[in-house]
C-alpha atoms as a PDB file:
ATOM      1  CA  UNK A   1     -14.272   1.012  61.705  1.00  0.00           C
ATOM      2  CA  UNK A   2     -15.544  -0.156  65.233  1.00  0.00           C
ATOM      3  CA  UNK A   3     -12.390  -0.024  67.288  1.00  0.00           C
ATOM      4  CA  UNK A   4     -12.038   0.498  70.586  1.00  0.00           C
ATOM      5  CA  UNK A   5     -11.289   3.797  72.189  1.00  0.00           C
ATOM      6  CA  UNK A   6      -9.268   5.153  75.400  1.00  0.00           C
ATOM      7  CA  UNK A   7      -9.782   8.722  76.542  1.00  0.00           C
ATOM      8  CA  UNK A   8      -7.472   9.579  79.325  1.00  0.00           C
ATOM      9  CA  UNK A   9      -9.119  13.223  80.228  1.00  0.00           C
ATOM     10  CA  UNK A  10     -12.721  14.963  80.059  1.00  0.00           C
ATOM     11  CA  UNK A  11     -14.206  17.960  81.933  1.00  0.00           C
ATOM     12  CA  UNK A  12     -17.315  16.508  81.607  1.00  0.00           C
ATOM     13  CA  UNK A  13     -17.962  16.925  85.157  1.00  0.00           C
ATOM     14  CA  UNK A  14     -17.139  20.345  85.519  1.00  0.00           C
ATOM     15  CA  UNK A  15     -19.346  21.265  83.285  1.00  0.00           C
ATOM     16  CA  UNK A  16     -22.434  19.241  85.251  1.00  0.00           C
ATOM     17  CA  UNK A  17     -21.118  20.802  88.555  1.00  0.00           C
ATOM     18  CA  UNK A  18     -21.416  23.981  87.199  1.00  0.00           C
ATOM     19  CA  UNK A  19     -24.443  24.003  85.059  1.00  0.00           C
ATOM     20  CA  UNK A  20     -27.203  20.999  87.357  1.00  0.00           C
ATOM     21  CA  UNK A  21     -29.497  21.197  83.448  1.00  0.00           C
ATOM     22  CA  UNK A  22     -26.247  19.275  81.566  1.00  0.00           C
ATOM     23  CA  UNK A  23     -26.814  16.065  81.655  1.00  0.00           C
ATOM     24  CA  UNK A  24     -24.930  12.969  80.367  1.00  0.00           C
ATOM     25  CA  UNK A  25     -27.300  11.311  78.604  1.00  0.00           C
ATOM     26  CA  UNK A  26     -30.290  11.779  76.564  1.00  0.00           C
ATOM     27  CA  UNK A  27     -29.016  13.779  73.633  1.00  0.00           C
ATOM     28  CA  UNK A  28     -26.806  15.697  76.136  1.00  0.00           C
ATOM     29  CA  UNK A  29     -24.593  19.011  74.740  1.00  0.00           C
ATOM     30  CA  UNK A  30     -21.467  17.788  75.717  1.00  0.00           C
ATOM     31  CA  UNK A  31     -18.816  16.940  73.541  1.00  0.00           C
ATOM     32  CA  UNK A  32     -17.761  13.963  75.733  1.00  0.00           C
ATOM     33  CA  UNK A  33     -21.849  12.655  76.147  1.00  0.00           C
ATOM     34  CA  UNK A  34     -22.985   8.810  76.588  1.00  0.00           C
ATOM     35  CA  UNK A  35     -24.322   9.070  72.883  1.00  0.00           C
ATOM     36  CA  UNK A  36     -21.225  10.453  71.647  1.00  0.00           C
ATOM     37  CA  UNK A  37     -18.681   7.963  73.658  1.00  0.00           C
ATOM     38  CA  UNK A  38     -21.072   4.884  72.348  1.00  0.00           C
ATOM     39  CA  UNK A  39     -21.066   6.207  68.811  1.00  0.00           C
ATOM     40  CA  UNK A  40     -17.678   5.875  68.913  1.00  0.00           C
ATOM     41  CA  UNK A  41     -17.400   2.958  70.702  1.00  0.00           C
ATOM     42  CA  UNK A  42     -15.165   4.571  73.476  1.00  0.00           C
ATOM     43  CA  UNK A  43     -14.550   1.906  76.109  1.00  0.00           C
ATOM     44  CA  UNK A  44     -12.829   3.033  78.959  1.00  0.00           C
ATOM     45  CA  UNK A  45     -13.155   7.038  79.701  1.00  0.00           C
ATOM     46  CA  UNK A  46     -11.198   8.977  82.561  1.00  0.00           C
ATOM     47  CA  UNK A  47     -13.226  11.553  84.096  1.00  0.00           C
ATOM     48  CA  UNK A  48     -10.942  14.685  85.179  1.00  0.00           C
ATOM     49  CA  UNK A  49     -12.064  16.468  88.524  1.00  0.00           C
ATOM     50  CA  UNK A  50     -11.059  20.244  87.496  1.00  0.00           C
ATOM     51  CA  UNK A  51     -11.727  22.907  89.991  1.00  0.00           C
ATOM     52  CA  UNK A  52     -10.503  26.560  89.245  1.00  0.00           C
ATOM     53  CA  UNK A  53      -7.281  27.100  90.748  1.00  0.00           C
ATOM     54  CA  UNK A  54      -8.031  30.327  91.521  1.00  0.00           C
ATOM     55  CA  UNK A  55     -10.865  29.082  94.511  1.00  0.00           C
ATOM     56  CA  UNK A  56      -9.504  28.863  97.311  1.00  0.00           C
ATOM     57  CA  UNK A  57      -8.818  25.098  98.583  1.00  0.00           C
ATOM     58  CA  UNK A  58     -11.745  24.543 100.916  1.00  0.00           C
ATOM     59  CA  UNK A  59     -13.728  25.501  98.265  1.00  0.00           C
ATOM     60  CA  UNK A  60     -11.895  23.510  95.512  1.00  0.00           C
ATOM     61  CA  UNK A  61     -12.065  20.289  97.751  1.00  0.00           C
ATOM     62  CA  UNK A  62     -16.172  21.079  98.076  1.00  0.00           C
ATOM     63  CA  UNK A  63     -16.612  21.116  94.599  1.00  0.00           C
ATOM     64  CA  UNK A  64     -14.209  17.535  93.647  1.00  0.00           C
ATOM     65  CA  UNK A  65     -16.489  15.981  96.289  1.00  0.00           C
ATOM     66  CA  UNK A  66     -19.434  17.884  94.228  1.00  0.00           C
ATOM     67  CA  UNK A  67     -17.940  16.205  91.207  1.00  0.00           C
ATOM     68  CA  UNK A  68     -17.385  12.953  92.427  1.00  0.00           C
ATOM     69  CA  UNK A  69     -20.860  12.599  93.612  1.00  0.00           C
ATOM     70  CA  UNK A  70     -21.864  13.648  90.036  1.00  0.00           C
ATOM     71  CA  UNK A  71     -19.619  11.093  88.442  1.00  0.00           C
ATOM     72  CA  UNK A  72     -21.419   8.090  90.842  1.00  0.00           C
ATOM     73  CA  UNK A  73     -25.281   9.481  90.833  1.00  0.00           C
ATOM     74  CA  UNK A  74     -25.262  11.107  87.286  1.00  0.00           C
ATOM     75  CA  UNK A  75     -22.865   8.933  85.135  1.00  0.00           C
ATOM     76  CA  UNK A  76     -21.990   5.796  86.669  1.00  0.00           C
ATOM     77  CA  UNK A  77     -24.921   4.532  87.762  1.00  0.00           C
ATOM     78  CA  UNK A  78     -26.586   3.420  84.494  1.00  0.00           C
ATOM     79  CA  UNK A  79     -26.327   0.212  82.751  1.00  0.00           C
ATOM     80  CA  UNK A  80     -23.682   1.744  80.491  1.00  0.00           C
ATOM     81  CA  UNK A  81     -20.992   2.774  82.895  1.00  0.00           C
ATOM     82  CA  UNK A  82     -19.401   1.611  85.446  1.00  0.00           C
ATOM     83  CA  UNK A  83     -16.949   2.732  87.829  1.00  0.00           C
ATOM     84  CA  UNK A  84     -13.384   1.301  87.776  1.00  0.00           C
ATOM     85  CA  UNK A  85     -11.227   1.323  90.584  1.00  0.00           C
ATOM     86  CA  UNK A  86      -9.125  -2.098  90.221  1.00  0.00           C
ATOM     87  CA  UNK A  87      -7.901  -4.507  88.039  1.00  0.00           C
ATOM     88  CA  UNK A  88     -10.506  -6.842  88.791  1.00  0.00           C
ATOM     89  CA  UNK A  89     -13.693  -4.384  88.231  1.00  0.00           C
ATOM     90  CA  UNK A  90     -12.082  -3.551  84.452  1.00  0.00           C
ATOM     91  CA  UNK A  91     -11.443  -7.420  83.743  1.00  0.00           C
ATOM     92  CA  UNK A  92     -15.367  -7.664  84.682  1.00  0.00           C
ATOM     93  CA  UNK A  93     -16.313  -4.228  83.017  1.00  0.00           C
ATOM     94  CA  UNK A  94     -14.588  -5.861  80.058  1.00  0.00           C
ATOM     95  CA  UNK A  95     -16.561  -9.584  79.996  1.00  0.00           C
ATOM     96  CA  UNK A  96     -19.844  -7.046  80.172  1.00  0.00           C
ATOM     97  CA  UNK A  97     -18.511  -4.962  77.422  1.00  0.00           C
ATOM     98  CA  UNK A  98     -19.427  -1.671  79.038  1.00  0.00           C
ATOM     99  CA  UNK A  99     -17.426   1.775  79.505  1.00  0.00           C
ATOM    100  CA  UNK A 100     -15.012   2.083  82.242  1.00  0.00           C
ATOM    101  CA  UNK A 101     -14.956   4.709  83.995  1.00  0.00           C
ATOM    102  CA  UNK A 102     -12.396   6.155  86.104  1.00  0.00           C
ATOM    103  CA  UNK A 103     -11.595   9.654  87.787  1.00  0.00           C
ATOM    104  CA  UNK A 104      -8.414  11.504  88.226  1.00  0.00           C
ATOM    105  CA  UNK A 105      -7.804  14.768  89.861  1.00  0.00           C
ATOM    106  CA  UNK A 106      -6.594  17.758  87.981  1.00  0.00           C
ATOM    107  CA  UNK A 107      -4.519  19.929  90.013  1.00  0.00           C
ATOM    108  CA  UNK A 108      -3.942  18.911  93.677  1.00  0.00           C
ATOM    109  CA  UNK A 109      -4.907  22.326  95.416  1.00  0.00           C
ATOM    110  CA  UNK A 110      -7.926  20.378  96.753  1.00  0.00           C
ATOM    111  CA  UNK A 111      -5.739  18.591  98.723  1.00  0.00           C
ATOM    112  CA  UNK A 112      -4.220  21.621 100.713  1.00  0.00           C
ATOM    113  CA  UNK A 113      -1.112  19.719 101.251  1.00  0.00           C
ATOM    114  CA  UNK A 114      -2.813  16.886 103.241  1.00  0.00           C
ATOM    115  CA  UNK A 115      -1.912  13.746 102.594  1.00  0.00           C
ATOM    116  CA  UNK A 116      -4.922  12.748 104.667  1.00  0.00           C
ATOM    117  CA  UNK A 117      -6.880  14.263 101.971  1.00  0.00           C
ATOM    118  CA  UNK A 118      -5.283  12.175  99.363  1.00  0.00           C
ATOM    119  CA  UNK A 119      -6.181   8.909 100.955  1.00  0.00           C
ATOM    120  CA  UNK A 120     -10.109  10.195 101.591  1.00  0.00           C
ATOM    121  CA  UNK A 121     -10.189  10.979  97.680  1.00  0.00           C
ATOM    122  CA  UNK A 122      -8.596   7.449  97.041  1.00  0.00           C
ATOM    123  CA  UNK A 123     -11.208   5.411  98.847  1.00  0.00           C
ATOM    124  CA  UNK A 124     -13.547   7.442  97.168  1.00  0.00           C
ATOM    125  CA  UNK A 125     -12.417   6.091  93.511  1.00  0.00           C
ATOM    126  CA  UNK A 126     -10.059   8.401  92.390  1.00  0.00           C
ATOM    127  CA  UNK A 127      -7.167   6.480  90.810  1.00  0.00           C
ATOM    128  CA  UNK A 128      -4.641   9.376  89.774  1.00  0.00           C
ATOM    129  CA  UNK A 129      -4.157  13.026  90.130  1.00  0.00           C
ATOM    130  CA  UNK A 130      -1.554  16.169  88.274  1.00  0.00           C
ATOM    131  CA  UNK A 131      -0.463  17.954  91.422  1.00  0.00           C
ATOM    132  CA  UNK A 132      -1.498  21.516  89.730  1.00  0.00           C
ATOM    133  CA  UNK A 133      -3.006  22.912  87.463  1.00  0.00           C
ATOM    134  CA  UNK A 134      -1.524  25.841  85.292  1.00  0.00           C
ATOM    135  CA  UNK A 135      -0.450  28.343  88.434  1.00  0.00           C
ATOM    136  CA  UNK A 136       1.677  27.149  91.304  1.00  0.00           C
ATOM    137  CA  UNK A 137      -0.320  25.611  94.658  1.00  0.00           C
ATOM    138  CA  UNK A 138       0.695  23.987  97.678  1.00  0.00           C
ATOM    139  CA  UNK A 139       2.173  21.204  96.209  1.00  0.00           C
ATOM    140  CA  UNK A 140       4.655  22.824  93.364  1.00  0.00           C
ATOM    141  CA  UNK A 141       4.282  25.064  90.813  1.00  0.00           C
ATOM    142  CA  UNK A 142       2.550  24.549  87.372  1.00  0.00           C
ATOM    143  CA  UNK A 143       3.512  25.521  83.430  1.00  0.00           C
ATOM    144  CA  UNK A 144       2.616  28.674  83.798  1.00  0.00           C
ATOM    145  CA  UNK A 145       4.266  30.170  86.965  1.00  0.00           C
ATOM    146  CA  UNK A 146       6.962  32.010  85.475  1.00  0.00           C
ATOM    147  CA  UNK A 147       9.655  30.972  88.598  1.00  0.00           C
ATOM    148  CA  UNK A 148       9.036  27.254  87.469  1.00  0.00           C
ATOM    149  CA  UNK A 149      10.550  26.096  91.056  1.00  0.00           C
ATOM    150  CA  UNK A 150      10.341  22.363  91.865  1.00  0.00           C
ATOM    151  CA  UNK A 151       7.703  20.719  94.451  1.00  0.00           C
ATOM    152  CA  UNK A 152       7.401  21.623  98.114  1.00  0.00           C
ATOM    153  CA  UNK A 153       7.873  19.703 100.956  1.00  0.00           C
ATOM    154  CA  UNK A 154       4.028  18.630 100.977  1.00  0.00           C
ATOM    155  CA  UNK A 155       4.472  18.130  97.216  1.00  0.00           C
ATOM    156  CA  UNK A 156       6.920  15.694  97.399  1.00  0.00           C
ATOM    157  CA  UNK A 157       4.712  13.733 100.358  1.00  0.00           C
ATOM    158  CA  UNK A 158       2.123  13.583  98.016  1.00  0.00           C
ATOM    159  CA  UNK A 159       4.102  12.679  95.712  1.00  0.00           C
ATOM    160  CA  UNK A 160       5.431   9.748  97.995  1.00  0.00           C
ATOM    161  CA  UNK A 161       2.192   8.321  99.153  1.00  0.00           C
ATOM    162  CA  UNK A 162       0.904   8.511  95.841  1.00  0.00           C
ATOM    163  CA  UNK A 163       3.327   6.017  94.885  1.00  0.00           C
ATOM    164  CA  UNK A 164       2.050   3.811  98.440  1.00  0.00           C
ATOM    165  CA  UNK A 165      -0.962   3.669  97.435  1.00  0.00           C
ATOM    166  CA  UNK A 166      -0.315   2.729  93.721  1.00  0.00           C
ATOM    167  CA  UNK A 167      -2.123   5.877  92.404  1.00  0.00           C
ATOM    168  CA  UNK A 168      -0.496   7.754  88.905  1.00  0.00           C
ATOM    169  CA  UNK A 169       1.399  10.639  88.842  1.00  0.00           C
ATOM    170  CA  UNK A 170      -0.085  12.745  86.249  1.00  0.00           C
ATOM    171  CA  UNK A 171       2.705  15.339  84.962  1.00  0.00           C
ATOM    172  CA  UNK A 172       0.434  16.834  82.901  1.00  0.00           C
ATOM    173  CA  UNK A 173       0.231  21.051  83.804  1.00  0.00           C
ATOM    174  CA  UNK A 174       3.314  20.716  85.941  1.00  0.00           C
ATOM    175  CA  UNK A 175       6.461  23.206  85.767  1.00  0.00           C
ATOM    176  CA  UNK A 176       9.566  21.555  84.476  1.00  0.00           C
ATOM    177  CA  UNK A 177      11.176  21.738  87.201  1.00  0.00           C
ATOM    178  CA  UNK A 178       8.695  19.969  89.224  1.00  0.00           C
ATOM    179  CA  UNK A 179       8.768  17.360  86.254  1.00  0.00           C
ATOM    180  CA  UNK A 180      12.226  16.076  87.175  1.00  0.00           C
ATOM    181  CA  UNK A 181      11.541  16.513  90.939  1.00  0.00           C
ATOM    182  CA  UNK A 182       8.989  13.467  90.511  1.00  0.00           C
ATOM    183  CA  UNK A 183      11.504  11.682  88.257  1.00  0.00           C
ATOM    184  CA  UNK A 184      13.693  11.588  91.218  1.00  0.00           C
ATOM    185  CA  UNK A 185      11.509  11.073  93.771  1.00  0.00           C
ATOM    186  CA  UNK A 186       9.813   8.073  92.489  1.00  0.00           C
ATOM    187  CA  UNK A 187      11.467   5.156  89.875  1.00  0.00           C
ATOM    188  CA  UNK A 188       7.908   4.015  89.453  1.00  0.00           C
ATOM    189  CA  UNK A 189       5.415   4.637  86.431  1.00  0.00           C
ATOM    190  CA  UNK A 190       4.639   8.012  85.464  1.00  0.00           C
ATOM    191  CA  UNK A 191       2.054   9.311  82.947  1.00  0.00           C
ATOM    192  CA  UNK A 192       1.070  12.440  81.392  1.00  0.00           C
ATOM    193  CA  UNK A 193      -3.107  12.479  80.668  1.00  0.00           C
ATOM    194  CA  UNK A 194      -3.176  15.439  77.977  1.00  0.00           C
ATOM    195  CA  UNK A 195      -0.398  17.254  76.346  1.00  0.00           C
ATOM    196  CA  UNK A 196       1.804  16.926  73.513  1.00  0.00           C
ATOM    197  CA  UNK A 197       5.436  16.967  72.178  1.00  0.00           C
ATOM    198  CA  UNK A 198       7.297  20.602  72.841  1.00  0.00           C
ATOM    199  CA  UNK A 199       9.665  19.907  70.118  1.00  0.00           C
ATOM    200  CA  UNK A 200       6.954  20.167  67.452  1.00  0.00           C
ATOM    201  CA  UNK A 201       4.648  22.696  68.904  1.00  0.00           C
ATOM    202  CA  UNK A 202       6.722  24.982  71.119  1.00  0.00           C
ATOM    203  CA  UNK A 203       4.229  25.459  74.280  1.00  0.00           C
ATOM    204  CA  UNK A 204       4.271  25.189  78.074  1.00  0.00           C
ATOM    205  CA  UNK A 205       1.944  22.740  78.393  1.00  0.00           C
ATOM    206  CA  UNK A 206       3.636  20.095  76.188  1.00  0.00           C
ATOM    207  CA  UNK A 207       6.374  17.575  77.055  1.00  0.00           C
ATOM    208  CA  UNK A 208      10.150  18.340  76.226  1.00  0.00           C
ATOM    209  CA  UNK A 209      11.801  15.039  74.610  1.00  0.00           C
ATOM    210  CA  UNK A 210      14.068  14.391  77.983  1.00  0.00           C
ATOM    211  CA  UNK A 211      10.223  13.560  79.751  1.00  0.00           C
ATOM    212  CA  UNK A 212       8.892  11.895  77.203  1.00  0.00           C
ATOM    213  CA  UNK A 213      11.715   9.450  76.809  1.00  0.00           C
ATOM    214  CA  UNK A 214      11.595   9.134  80.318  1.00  0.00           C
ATOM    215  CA  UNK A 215       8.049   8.199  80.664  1.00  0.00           C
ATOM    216  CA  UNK A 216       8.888   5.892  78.001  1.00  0.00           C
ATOM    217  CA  UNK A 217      11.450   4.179  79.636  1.00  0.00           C
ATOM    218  CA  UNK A 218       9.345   3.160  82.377  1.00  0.00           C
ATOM    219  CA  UNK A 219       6.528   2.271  80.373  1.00  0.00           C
ATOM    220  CA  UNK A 220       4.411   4.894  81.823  1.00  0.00           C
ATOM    221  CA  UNK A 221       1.720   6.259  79.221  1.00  0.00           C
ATOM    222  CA  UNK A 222       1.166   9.637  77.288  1.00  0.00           C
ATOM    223  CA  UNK A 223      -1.956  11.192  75.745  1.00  0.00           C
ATOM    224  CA  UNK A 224      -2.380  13.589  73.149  1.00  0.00           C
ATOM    225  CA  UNK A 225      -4.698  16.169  73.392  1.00  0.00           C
ATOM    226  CA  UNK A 226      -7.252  18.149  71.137  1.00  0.00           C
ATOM    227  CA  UNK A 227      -6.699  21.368  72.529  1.00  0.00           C
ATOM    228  CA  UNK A 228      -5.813  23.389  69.047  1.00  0.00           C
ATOM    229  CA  UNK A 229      -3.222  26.017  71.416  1.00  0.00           C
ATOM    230  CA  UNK A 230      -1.372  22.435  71.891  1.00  0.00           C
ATOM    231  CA  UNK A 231      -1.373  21.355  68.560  1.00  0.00           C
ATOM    232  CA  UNK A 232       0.047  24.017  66.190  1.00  0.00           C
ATOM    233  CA  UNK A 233      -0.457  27.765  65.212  1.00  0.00           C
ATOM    234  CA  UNK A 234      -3.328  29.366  64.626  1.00  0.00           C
ATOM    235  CA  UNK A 235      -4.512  28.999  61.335  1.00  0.00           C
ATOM    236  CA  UNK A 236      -2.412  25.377  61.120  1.00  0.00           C
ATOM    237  CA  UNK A 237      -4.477  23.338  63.691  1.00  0.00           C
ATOM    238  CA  UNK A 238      -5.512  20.369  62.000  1.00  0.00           C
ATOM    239  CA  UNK A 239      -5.376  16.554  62.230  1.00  0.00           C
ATOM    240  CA  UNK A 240      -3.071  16.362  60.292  1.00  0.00           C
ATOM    241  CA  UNK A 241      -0.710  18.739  62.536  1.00  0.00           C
ATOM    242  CA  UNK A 242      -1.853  16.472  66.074  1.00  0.00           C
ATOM    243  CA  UNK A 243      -0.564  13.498  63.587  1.00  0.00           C
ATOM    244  CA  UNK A 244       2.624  15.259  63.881  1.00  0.00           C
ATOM    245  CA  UNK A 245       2.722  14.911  67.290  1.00  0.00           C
ATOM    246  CA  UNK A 246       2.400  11.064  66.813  1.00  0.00           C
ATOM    247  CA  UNK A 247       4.823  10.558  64.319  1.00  0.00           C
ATOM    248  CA  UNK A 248       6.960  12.675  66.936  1.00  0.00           C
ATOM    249  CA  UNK A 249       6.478  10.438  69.893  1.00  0.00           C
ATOM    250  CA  UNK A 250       6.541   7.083  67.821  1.00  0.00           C
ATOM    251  CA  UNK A 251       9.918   8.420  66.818  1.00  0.00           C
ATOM    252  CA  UNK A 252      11.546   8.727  69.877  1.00  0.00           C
ATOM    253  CA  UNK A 253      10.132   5.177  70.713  1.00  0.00           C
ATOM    254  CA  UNK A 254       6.353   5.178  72.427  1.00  0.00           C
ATOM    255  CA  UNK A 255       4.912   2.462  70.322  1.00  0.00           C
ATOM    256  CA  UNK A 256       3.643   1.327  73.423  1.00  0.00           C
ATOM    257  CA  UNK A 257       3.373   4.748  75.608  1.00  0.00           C
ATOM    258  CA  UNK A 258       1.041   6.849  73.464  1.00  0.00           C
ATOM    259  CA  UNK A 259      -2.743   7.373  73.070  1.00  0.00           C
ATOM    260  CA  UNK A 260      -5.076  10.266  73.220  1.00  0.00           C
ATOM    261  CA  UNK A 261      -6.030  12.483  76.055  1.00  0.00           C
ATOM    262  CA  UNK A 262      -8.612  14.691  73.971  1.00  0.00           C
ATOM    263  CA  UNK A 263      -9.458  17.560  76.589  1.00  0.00           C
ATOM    264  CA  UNK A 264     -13.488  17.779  75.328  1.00  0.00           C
ATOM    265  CA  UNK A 265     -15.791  19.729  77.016  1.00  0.00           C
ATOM    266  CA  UNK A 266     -12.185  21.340  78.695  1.00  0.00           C
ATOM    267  CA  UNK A 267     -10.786  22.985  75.212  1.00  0.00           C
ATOM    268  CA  UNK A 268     -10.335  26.539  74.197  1.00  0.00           C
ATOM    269  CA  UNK A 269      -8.934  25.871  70.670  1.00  0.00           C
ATOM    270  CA  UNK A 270     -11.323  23.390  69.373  1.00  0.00           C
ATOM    271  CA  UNK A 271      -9.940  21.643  65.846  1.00  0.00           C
ATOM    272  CA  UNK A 272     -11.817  21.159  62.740  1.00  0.00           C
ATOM    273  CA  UNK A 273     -12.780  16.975  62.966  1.00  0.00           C
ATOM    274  CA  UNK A 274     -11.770  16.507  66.364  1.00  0.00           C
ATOM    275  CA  UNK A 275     -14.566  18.973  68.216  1.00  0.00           C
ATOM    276  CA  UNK A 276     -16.676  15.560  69.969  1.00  0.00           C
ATOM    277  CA  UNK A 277     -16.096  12.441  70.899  1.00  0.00           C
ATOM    278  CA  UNK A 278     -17.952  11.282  68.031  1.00  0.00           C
ATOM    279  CA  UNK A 279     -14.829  12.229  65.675  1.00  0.00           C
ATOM    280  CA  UNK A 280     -12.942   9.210  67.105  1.00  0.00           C
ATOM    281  CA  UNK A 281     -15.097   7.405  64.010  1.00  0.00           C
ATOM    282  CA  UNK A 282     -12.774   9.445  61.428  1.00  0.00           C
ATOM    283  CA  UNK A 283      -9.700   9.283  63.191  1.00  0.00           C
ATOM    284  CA  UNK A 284     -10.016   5.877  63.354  1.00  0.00           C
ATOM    285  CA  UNK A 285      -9.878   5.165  59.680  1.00  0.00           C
ATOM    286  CA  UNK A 286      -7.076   7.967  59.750  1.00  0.00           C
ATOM    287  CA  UNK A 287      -4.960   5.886  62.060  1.00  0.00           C
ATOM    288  CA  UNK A 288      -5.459   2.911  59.985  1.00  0.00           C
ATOM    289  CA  UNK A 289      -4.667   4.217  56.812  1.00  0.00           C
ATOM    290  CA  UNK A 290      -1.549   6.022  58.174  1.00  0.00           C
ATOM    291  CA  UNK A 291       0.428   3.435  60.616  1.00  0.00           C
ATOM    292  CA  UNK A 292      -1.721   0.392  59.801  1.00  0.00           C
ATOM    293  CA  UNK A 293      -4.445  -1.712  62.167  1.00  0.00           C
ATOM    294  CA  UNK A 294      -2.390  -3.011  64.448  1.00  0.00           C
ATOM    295  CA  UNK A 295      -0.774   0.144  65.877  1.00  0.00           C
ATOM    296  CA  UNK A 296      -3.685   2.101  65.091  1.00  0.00           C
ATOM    297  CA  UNK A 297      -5.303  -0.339  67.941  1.00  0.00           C
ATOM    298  CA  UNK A 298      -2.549   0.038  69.843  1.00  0.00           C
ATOM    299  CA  UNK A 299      -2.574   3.763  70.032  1.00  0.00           C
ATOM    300  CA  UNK A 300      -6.855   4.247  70.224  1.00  0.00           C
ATOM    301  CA  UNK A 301      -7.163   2.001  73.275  1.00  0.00           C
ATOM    302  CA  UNK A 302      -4.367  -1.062  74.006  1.00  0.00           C
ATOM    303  CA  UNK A 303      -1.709   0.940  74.991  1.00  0.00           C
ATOM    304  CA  UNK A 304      -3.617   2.648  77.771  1.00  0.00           C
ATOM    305  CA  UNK A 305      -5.259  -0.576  78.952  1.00  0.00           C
ATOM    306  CA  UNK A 306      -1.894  -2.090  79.659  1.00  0.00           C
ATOM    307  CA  UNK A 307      -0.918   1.052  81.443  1.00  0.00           C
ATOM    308  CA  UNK A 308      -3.932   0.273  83.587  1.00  0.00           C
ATOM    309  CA  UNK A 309      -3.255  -3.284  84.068  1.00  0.00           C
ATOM    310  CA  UNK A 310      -0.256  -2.457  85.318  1.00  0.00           C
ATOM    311  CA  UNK A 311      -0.979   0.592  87.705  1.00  0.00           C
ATOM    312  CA  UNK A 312      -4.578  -0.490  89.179  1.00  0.00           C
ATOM    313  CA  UNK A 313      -4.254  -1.859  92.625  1.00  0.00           C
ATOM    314  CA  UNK A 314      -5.539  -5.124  92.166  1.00  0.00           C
ATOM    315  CA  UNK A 315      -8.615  -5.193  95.159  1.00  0.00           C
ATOM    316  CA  UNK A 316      -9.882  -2.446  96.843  1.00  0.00           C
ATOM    317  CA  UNK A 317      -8.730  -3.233 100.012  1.00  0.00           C
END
């Protein structure tokens, strides 16, 4: 079944920074490749720009420039991809019926608490960024920084002008804490790239049902991720478990607020039938036999475009 595909979140570009003999194309080993993403007829793909967080932020802001130069000499330059940083360049992506693609920052430490920084990165393309990754930064703490405090006082300007210069906030790795601390700062749109539903997997990185509902709310956008340690136990990591996860969110009312955020060429805990992009061609005919074509569409790539139609700035003035 040829439907259409949004992924909210690939390291694909980490992995070219890192190793210069990975390429994109031409039978490439990544799990998110060109052959792979046109296989399954992925149309609009959001490129993550992961640095370590353990580098220190000079040298994390070196290598997202590093990585955004990748992203517009090695991927988006071809015939097959091309950049998206409005409305109006995915409305034209669209009529050419060609991949979108769009990059977000993962983890703000890059950004050494400069709002300055922010604004270079967002003339450069980059159209939404998590504020950390798993350890605490500048900017607030993440999931895994066991004092789970809220955002700093050059989190919560980021946070701000962000929101003036109609970028997402991506909640995705962020403490608690530092969860509701965006809730209050901002009654705007919020989204969450990769991660999953706490209340069926029990793990840091997932969402607890208060965020979820509040993304909801605002019509802000969720995507699941592939990474197994997300997912389920060891030994239970399946499909059919990340299903779970969906029936979890469409319960508490994200019919239009859900999608997938798969994580390849970023996951630890790969899952039997959802290692490469090229699964998307099972799931598909998963989705459909489970919730039907219609919301099967909505969840693979229609829910995520509207999320974009709505956040986007409309020119790139």
């Amino acid at each position: 079944m040829n439907l259409p595909v949004a992924d909210a979140h690939v390291d694909v570009l980490y992995k070219m920074v890192y190793d210069k003999d990975i390429a994109f194309y031409n039978q490439s080993p990544l799990q998110a490749s060109m052959e792979k993403l046109r296989a399954a007829n992925v149309r609009t793909q959001v490129f993550a720009l992961f640095v370590p967080a353990e580098l220190p932020s000079l040298a994390q802001l070196e290598m997202v420039l590093n990585s955004i130069d990748t992203f517009y000499q090695k991927v988006g330059n071809s015939e097959d991809v091309v950049p998206v940083r409005t409305r109006r360049e995915l409305g034209k992506v669209r009529k050419e019926d060609k991949l979108a693609g769009i990059l977000s920052l993962e983890g703000g430490g890059s950004l050494h608490g400069d709002t300055g920084i922010l604004r270079i990165l967002f003339q450069l393309g980059v159209r939404g960024a998590g504020l950390t990754w798993n350890p605490a930064n500048e900017l607030a703490d993440g999931c895994r920084e066991p004092r789970n405090a809220g955002l700093t006082a050059a989190g919560k300007a980021v946070v701000k002008e962000m929101v003036r210069l109609g970028m997402w906030v991506d909640l995705a790795h962020l403490a608690d804490t530092g969860v509701k601390d965006v809730l209050h700062l901002t009654d705007g749109v919020v989204m969450a790239s990769h991660a999953n539903a706490r209340a069926v997997h029990q793990h840091p990185r997932n969402l607890t049902d208060e965020t979820i509902r509040e993304i909801i709310s605002r019509r802000g956008w969720m995507g699941l991720t592939f990474e197994g340690s997300f997912i389920a136990d060891e030994g239970q990591q399946s499909v059919d478990s990340l299903l779970s996860h969906l029936d979890y969110v469409l319960q508490l009312g994200g019919e239009d607020c859900v999608g997938f955020g798969s994580d390849f060429d970023g996951t630890t805990h790969p899952v039997p039938g959802l290692k490469h992009a090229g699964d998307y061609v099972a799931l598909k005919d998963i989705l459909v036999k489970r919730y039907g074509q219609m919301l099967a569409e909505k969840v693979l790539f229609y829910n995520f475009e509207r999320f974009l139609l709505e956040v986007l700035p409309s020119t790139r003035a």
